[in-house]
Protein backbone atom coordinates (compact mmCIF):
# COMPACT_ATOMS: atom_id res chain seq x y z
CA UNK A 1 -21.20 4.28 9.47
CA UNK A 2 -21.27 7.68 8.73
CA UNK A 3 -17.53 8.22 10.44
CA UNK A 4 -16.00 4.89 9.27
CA UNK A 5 -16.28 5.75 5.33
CA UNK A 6 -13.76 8.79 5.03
CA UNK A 7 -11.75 7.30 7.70
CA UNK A 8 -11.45 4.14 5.67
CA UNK A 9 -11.01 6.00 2.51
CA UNK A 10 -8.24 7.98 3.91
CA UNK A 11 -6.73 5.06 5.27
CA UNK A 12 -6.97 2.93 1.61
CA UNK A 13 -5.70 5.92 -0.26
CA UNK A 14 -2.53 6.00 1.97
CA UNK A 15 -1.92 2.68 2.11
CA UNK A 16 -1.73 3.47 -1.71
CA UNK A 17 0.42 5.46 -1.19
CA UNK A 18 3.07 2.63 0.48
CA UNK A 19 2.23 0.70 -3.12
CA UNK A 20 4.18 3.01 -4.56
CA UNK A 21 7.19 2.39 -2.55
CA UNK A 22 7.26 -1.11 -4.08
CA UNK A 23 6.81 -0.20 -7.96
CA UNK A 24 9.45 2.42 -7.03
CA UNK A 25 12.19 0.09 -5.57
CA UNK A 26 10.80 -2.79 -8.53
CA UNK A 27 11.58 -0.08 -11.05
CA UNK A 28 15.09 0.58 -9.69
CA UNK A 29 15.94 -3.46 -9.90
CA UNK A 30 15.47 -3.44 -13.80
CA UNK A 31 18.55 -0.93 -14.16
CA UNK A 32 22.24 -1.32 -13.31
CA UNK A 33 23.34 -1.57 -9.66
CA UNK A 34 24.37 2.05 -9.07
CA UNK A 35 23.71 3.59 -11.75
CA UNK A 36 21.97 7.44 -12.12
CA UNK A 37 18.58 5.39 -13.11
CA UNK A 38 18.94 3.32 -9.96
CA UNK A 39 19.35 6.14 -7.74
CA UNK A 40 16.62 7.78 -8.69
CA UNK A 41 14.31 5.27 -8.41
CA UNK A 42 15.77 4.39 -4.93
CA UNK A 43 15.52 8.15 -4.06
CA UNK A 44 11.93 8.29 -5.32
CA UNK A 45 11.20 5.23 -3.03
CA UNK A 46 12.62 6.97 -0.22
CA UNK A 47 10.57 10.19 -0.60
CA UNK A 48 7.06 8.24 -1.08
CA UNK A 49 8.40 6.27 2.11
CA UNK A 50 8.90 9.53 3.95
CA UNK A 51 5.86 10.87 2.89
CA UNK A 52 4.02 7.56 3.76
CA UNK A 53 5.50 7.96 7.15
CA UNK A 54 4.21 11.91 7.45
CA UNK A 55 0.69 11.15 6.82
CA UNK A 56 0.74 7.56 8.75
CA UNK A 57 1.63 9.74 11.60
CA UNK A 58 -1.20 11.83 11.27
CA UNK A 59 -3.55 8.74 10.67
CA UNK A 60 -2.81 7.47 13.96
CA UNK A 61 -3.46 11.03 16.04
CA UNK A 62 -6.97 10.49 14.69
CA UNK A 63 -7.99 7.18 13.91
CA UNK A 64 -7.78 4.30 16.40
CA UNK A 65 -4.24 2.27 16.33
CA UNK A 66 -6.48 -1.20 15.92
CA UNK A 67 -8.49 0.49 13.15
CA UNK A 68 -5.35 2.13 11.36
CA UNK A 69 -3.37 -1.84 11.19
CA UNK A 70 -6.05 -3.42 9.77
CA UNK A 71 -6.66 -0.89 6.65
CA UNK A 72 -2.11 -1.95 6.24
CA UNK A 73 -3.89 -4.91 4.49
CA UNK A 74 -4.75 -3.19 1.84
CA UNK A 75 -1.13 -1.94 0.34
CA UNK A 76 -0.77 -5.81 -0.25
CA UNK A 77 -3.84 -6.01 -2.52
CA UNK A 78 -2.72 -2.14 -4.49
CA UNK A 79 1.12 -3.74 -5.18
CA UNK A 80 -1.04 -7.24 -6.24
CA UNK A 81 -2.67 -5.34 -8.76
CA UNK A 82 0.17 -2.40 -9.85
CA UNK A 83 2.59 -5.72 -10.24
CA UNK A 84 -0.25 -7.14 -12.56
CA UNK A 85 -0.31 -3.69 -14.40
CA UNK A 86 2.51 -2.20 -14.75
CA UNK A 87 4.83 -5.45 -15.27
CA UNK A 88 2.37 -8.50 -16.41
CA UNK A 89 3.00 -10.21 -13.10
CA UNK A 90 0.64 -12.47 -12.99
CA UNK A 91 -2.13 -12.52 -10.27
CA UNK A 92 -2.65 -16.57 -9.09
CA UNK A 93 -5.44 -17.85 -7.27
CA UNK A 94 -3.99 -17.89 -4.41
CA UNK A 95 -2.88 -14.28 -4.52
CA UNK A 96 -6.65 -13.64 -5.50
CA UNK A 97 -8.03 -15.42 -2.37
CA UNK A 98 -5.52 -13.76 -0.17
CA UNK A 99 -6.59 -10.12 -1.50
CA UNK A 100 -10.43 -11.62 -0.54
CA UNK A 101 -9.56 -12.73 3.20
CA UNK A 102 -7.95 -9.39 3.36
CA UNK A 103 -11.06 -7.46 2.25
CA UNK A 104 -13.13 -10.03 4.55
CA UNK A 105 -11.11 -8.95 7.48
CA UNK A 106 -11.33 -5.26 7.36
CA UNK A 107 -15.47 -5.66 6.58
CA UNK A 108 -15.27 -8.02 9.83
CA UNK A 109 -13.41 -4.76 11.46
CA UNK A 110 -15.27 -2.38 10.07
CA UNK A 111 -18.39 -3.78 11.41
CA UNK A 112 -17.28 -4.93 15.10
């Protein structure tokens, strides 16, 4: 138990990481095609997705490939909840049970 915490911390934080690819690239929708705004946004999604990449790399040289996949789940549930922050998108019961089965699965994980 001891070893799973900081692993799975590590791997939640990343995967938090990745969520901000998505508010980065949402951002960069609500201004003009092309425009000095958009770029930056799109360039700002392109360094949190190469620094994403960095770290997942390092993830996997310690942490079990199986392991590492199944804490991906939990990007979905950070942009589910930064959507429902930062732009009032609403979260549905069916996004809700979703996020649940996803936090069932990596308990089911965690504990196999």
């Amino acid at each position: 138990m001891k070893r799973i915490l900081p692993m799975a911390a590590a791997l939640t934080a990343l995967n938090f990481v990745y969520a901000g690819t998505s508010v980065c690239t949402k951002m960069a929708s609500r201004t003009a095609w092309m425009s000095k705004e958009y770029v930056l946004w799109m360039a700002g999604a392109v360094g949190v997705m190469g620094l994403y990449a960095l770290l997942w790399q390092q993830a996997l040289a310690r942490v079990p490939l199986a392991a590492a996949y199944v804490f991906r789940g939990t990007s979905l549930i950070f942009i589910l909840l930064l959507s429902a922050w930062l732009f009032g998108e609403p979260i549905t019961a069916r996004n809700a049970a979703g996020a649940v089965l996803i936090v069932c699965g990596i308990a089911l994980h965690a504990g196999a």
